[in-house]
Protein backbone atom coordinates (compact mmCIF):
# COMPACT_ATOMS: atom_id res chain seq x y z
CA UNK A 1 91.25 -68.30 87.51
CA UNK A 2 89.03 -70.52 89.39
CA UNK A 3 90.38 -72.94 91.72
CA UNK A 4 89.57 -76.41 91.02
CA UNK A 5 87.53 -78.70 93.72
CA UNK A 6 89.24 -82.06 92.61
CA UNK A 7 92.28 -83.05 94.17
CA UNK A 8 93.69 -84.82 91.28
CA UNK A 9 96.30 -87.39 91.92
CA UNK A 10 100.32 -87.65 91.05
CA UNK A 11 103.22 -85.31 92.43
CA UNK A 12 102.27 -82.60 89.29
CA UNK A 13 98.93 -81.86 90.68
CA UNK A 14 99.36 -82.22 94.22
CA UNK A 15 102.62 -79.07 93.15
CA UNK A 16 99.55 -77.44 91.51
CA UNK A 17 96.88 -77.75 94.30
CA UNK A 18 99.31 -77.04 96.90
CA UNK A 19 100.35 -74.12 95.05
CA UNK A 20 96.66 -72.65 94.73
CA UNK A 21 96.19 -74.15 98.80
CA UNK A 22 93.17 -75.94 97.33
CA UNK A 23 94.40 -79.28 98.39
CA UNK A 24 95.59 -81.40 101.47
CA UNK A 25 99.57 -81.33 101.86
CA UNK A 26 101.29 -84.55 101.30
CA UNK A 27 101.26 -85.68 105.25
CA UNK A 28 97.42 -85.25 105.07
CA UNK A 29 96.92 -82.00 106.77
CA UNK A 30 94.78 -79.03 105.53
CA UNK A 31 96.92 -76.59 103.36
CA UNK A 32 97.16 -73.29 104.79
CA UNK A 33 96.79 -69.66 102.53
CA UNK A 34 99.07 -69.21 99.38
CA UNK A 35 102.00 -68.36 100.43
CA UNK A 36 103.40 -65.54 97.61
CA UNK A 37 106.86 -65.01 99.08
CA UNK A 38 107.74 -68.19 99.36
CA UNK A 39 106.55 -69.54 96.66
CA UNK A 40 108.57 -66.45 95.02
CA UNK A 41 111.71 -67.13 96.92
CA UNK A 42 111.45 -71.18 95.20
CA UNK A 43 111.13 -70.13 92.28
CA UNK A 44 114.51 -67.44 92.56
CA UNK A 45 116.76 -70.71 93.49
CA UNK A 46 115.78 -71.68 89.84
CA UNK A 47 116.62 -67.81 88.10
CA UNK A 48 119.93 -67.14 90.50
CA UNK A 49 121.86 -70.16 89.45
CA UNK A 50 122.34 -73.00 87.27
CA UNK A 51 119.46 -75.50 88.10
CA UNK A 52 117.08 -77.16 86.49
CA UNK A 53 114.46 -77.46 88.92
CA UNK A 54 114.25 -76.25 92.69
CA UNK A 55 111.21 -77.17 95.50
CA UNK A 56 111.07 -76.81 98.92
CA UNK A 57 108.81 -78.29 101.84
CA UNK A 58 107.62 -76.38 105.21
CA UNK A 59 106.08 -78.65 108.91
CA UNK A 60 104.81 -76.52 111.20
CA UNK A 61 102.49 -76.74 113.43
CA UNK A 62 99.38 -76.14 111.09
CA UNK A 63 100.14 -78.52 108.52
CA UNK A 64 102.52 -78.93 105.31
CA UNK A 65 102.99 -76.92 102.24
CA UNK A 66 104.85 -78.10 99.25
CA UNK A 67 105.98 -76.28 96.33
CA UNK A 68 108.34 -76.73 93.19
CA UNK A 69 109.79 -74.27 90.48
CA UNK A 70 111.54 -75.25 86.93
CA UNK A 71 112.06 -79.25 86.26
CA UNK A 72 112.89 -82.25 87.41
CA UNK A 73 113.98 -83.76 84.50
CA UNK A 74 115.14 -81.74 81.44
CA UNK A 75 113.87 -84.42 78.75
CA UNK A 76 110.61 -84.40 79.29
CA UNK A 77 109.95 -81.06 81.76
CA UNK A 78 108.38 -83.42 84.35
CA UNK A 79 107.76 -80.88 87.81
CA UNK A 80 109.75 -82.13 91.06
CA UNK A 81 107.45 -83.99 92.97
CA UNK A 82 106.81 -84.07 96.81
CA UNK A 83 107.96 -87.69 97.26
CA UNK A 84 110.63 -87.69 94.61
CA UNK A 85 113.81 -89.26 96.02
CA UNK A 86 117.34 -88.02 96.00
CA UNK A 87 121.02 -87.43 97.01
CA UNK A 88 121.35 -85.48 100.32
CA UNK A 89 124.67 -85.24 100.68
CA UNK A 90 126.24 -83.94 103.86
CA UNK A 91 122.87 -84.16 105.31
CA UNK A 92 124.00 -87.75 106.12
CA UNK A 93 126.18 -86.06 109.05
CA UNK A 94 122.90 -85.42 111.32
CA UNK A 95 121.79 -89.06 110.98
CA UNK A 96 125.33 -90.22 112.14
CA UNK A 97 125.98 -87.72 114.65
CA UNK A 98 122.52 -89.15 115.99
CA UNK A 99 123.51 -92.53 116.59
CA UNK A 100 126.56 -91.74 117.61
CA UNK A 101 125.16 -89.63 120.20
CA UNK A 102 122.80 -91.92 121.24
CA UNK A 103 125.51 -94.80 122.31
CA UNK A 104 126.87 -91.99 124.45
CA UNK A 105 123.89 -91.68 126.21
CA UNK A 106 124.13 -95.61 126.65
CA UNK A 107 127.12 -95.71 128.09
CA UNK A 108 128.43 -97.19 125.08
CA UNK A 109 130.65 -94.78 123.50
CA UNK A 110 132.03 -91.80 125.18
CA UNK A 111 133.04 -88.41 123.52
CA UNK A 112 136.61 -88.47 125.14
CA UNK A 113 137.26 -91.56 123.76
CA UNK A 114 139.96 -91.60 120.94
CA UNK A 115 139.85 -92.61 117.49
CA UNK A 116 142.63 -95.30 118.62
CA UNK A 117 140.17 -96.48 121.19
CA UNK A 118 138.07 -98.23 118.76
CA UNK A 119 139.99 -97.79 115.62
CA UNK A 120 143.75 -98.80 116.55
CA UNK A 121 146.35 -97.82 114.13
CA UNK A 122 144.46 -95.93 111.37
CA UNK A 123 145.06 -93.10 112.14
CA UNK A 124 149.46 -92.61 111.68
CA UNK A 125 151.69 -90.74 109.50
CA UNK A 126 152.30 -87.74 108.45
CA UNK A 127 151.52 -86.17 111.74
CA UNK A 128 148.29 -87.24 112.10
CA UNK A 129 147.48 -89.48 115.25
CA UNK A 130 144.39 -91.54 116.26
CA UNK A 131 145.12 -91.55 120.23
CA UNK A 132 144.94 -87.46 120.30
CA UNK A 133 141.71 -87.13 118.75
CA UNK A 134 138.34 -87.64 120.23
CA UNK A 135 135.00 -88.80 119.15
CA UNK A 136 133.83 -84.86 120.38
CA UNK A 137 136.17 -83.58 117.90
CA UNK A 138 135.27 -85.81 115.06
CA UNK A 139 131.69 -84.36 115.47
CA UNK A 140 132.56 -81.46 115.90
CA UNK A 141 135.23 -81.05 112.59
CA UNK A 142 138.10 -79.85 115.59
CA UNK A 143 140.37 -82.82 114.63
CA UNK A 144 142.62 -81.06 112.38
CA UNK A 145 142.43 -83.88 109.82
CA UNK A 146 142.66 -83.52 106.06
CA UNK A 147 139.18 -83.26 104.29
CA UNK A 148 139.65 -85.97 101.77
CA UNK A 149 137.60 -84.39 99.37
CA UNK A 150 140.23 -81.63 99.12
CA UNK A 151 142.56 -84.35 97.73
CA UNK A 152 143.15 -82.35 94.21
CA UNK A 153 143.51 -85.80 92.64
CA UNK A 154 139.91 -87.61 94.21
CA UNK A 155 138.79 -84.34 93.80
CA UNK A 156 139.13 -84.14 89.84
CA UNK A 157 137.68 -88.02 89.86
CA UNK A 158 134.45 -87.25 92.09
CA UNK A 159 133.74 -83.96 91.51
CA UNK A 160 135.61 -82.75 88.34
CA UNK A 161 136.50 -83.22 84.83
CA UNK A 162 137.49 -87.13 85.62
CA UNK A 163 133.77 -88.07 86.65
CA UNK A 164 132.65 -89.38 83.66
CA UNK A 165 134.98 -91.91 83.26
CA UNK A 166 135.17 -92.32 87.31
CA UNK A 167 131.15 -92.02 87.92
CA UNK A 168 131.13 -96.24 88.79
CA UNK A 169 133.93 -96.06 90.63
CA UNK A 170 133.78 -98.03 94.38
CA UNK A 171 135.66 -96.55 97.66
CA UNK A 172 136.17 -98.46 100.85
CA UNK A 173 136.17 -95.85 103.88
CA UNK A 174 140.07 -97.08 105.13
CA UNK A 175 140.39 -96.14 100.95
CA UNK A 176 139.12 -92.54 101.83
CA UNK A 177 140.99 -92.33 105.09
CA UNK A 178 144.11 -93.09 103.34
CA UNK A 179 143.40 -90.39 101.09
CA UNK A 180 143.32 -87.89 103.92
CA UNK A 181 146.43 -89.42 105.69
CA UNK A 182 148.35 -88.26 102.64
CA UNK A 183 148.40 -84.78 104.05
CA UNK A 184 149.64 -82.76 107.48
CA UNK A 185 147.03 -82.32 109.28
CA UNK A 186 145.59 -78.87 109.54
CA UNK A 187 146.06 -78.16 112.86
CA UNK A 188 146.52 -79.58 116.36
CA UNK A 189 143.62 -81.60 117.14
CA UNK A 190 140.95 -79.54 118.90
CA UNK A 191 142.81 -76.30 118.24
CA UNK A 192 140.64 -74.83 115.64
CA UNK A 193 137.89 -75.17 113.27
CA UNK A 194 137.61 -76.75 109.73
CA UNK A 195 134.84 -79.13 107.93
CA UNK A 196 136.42 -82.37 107.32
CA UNK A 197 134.27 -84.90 105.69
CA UNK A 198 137.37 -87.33 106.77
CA UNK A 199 135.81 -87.24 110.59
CA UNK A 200 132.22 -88.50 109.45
CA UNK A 201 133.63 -91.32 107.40
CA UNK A 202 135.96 -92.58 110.96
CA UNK A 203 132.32 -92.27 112.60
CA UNK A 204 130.67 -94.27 110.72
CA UNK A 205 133.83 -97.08 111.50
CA UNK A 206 133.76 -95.77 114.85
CA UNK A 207 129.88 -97.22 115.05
CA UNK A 208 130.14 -100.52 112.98
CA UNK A 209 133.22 -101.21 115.85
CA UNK A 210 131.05 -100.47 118.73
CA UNK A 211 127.37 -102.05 117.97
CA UNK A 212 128.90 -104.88 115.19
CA UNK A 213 126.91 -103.19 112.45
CA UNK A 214 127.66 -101.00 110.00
CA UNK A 215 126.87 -97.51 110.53
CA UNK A 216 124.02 -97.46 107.55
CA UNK A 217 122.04 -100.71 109.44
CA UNK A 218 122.23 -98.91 112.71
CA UNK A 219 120.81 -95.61 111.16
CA UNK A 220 117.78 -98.04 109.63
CA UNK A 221 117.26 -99.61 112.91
CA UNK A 222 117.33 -96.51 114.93
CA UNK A 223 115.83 -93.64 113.05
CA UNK A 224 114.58 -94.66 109.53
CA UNK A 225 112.17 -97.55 110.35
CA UNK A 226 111.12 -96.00 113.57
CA UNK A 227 109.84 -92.46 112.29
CA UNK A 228 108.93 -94.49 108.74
CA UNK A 229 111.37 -92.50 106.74
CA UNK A 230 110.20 -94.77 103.92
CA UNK A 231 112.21 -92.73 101.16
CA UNK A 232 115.28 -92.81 103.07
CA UNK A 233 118.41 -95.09 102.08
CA UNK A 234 122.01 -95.58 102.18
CA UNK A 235 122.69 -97.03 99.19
CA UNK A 236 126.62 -98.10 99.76
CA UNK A 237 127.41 -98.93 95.88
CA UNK A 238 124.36 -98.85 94.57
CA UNK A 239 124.61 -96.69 91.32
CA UNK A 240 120.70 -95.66 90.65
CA UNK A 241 118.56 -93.75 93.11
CA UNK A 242 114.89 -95.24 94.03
CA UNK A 243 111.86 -94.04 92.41
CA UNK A 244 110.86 -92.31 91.95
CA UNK A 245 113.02 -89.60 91.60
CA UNK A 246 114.18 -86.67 88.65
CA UNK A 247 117.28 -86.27 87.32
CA UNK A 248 120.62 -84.83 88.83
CA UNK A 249 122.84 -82.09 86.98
CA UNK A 250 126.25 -80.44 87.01
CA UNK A 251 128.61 -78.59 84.74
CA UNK A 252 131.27 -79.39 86.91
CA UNK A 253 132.00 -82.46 85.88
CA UNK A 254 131.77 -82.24 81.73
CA UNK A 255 134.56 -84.33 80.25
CA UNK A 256 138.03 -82.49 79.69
CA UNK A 257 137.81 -80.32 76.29
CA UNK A 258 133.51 -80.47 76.44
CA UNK A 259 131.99 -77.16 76.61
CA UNK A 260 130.41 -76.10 79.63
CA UNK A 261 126.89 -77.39 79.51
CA UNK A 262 124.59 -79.41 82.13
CA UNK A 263 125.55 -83.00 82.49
CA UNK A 264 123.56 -85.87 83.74
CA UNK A 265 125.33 -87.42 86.58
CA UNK A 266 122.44 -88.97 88.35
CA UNK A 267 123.89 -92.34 87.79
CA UNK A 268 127.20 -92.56 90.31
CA UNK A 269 128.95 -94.26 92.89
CA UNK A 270 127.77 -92.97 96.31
CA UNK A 271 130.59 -94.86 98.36
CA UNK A 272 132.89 -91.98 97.98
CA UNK A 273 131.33 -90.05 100.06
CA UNK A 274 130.22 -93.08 102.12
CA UNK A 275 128.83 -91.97 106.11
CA UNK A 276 130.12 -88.09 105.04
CA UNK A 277 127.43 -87.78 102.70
CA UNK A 278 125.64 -90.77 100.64
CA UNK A 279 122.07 -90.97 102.02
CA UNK A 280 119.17 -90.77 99.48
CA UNK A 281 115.96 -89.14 101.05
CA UNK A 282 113.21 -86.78 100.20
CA UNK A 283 111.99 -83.60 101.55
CA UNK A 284 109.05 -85.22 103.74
CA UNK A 285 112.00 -87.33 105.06
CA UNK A 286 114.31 -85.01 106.42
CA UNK A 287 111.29 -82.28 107.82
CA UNK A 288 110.23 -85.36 109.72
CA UNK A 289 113.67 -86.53 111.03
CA UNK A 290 114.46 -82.99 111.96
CA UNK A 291 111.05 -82.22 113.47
CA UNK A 292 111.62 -85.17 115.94
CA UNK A 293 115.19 -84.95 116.62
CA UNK A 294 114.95 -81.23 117.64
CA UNK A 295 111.86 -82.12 119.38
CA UNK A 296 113.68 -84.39 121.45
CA UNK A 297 112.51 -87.75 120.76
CA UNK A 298 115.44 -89.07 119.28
CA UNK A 299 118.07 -88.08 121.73
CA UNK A 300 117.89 -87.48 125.95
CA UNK A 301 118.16 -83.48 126.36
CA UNK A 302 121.67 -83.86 127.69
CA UNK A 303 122.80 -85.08 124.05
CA UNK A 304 120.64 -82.50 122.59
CA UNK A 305 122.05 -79.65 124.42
CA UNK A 306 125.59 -80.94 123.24
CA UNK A 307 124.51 -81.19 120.09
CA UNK A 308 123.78 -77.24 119.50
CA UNK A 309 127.13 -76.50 121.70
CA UNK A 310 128.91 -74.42 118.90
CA UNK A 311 131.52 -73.39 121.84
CA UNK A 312 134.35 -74.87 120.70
CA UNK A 313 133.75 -73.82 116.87
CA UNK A 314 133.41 -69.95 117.31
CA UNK A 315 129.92 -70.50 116.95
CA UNK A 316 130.29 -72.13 113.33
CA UNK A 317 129.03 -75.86 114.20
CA UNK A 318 128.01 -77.88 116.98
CA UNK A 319 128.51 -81.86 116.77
CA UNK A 320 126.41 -82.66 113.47
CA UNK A 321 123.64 -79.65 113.37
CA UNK A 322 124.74 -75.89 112.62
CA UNK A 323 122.98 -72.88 113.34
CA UNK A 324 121.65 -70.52 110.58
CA UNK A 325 121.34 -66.80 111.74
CA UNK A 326 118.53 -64.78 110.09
CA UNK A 327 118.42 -60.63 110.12
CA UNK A 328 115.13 -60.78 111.50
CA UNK A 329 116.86 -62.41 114.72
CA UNK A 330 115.66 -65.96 114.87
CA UNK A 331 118.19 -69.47 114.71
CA UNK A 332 117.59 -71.76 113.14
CA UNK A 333 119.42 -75.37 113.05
CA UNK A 334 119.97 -78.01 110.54
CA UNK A 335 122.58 -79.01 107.83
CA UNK A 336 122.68 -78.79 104.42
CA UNK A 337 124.18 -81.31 101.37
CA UNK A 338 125.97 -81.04 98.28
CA UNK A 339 126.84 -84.20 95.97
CA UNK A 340 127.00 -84.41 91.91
CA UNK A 341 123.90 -82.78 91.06
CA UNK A 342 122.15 -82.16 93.79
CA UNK A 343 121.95 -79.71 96.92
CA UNK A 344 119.99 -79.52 99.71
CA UNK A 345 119.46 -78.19 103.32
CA UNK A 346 117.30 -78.93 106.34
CA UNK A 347 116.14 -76.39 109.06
CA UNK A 348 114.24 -76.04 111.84
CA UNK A 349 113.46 -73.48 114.92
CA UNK A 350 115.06 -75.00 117.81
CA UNK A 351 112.03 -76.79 119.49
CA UNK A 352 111.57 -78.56 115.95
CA UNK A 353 108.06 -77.16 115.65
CA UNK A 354 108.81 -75.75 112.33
CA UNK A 355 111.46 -76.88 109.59
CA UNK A 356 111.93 -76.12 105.67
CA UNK A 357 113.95 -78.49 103.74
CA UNK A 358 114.66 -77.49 100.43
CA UNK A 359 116.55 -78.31 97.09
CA UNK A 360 117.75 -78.11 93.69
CA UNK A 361 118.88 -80.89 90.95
CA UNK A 362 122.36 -79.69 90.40
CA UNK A 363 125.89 -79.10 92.77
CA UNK A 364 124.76 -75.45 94.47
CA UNK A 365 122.25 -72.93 94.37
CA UNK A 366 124.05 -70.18 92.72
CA UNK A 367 123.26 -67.19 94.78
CA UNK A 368 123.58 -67.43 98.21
CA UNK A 369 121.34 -64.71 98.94
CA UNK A 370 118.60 -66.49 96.68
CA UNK A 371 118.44 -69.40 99.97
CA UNK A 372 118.22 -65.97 102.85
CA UNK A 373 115.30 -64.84 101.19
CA UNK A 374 113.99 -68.10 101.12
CA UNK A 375 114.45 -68.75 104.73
CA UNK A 376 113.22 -64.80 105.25
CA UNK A 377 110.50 -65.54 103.49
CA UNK A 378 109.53 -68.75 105.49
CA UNK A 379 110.59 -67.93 109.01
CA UNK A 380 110.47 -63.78 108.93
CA UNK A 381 107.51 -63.03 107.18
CA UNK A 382 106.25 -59.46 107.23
CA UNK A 383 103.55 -59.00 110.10
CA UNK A 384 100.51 -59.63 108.35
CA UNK A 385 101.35 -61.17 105.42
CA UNK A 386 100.63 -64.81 107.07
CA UNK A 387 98.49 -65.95 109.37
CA UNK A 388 99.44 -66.38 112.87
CA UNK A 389 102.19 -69.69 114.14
């Protein structure tokens, strides 16, 4: 089939041109050749699992390439577009663990400091205690504390068969913490390993006590507005996502006695998950926030460096990035999200010169080894198959 010489506009046709590399990518940049296997690999998030709709974006050095499999919106088939906006989750964590680290590189915070140290008191009971756990091991999910989305009875709420009658419901973060503080802690602070999202929700009080602000204004002032993340927000209580955007879907959380089927749950509450995991973005977004926080223009290399330090986590997780092994050898670094209907993850090589952020419209992609062939496909290509980075 011939390839058109129009580059019409709308999110379907630049999927389309981008797709046949007949048209510029979305930042403006000349596409590069079809890409087969990855557009393969998009397209196998859709077949291995449950979603809807997957599509996945690639910065490198030579440009951008976009590209989208199934839909974004089951009534009406409408394609996932490049700009579309929408729930990322535990992706959140990187923009916190940003600002946080950039106070401690102004002196203003410091990563020995204890939760009691700017949050006196919350922390209490049950055997868990604010003074013996530092800002370090918040970031770094060594605190021992309670994930509060393990709570069997929030759980059922948020995530479960009590959504639908729970979707509007509003959460304070000392609500959340309390949650947590119902349960022993795991283990002795800084004694082992486990992802809390209970430590990212004290950050974000831990930042609106130090700068006055809450943590959402200080992520606006000091990333989002600077790098123009202009689909990027923190929406707090706000129920509806920005346009434009698809739709969101999970089986998960179909009402008690319904049979398992897809439900719309793009329409929620975000403060639940609150600075663990409410920001709205798209896939432009996060390449470009990754791209220049791994390129080092967000942080001083000191911060950086402690950033990727997965020392104390058995290699698992540094303080807000992880690292992603590949079998052809390389790391890459990132974070991925999962909220009612939607998943997503962000990587990038370690200099930030190349990052693929992907997603689909419902909880997970169903096959892990559907999201290594994707990143195979992207970062390990078969000599010859691509040109040259």
């Amino acid at each position: 089939m011939a390839k058109s010489t129009a580059c019409l506009p709308g999110a379907a046709a630049l999927v389309v041109a981008l797709l046949a590399g007949g048209c510029a990518a979305p930042d403006g940049s000349a596409p590069e050749a079809p890409r087969p296997g990855v557009r393969a690999a998009v397209r196998q998030l859709v077949t291995a699992g449950e979603a809807p709709g997957a599509a996945a974006l690639s910065r490198d050095r030579r440009g951008t390439w976009f590209g989208s499999a199934g839909v974004a919106d089951l009534r009406n088939d409408r394609r996932m577009g490049a700009g579309d906006r929408f729930r990322a989750g535990s992706v959140t964590k990187i923009f916190v663990a940003t600002v946080v680290l950039q106070l401690v590189a102004e002196g203003r915070l410091g990563l020995t400091d204890t939760v009691d140290d700017h949050l006196p008191g919350l922390v209490r009971g049950n055997g868990n205690d604010g003074r013996r756990i530092t800002v370090r091991q918040l970031l770094s999910h060594t605190s021992g504390l309670f994930n509060y989305t393990e709570d069997p009875e929030l759980k059922r709420v948020v995530f479960g068969r009590g959504f639908a009658e729970h979707r509007l419901d509003a959460y304070s973060p000392e609500r959340l913490v309390r949650v947590a503080l119902r349960h022993a802690p795991r283990f002795r602070a800084g004694s082992g390993y486990h992802y809390s999202n209970t430590d990212y929700i004290l950050l974000g009080l831990v930042v609106e006590e130090v700068t006055g602000r809450r943590y959402a204004e200080e992520v606006q002032r000091r990333i989002v507005r600077p790098l123009a993340l202009t689909g990027t927000s923190f929406p707090g209580t706000r129920p509806t996502l920005p346009g434009p955007h698809g739709r969101a879907y999970s089986t998960a959380s179909a009402p008690p006695g319904a049979p398992k089927r897809k439900m719309d749950v793009t329409a929620l509450d975000p403060s639940s998950a609150g600075a663990a995991g409410e920001a709205v973005s798209t896939l432009g977004d996060l390449s470009r926030f990754l791209r220049a926080l791994l390129g080092g223009r967000l942080l001083p290399p000191e911060q950086l460096r402690r950033m990727r330090d997965t020392s104390g986590t058995q290699g698992a997780y540094g303080l807000g990035l992880f690292p992603v092994r590949l079998p052809c050898g390389r790391t890459l670094w990132g974070h991925n999200g999962s909220i009612n209907g939607s998943y997503v993850q962000t990587l990038g090589t370690a200099d930030g010169s190349h990052v693929l952020s992907y997603r689909v419209n419902t909880d997970a992609v169903g096959d892990e080894r559907a999201e290594t062939r994707l990143l195979e496909a992207e970062f390990c290509p078969p000599a010859g198959t691509r040109p040259p980075r």
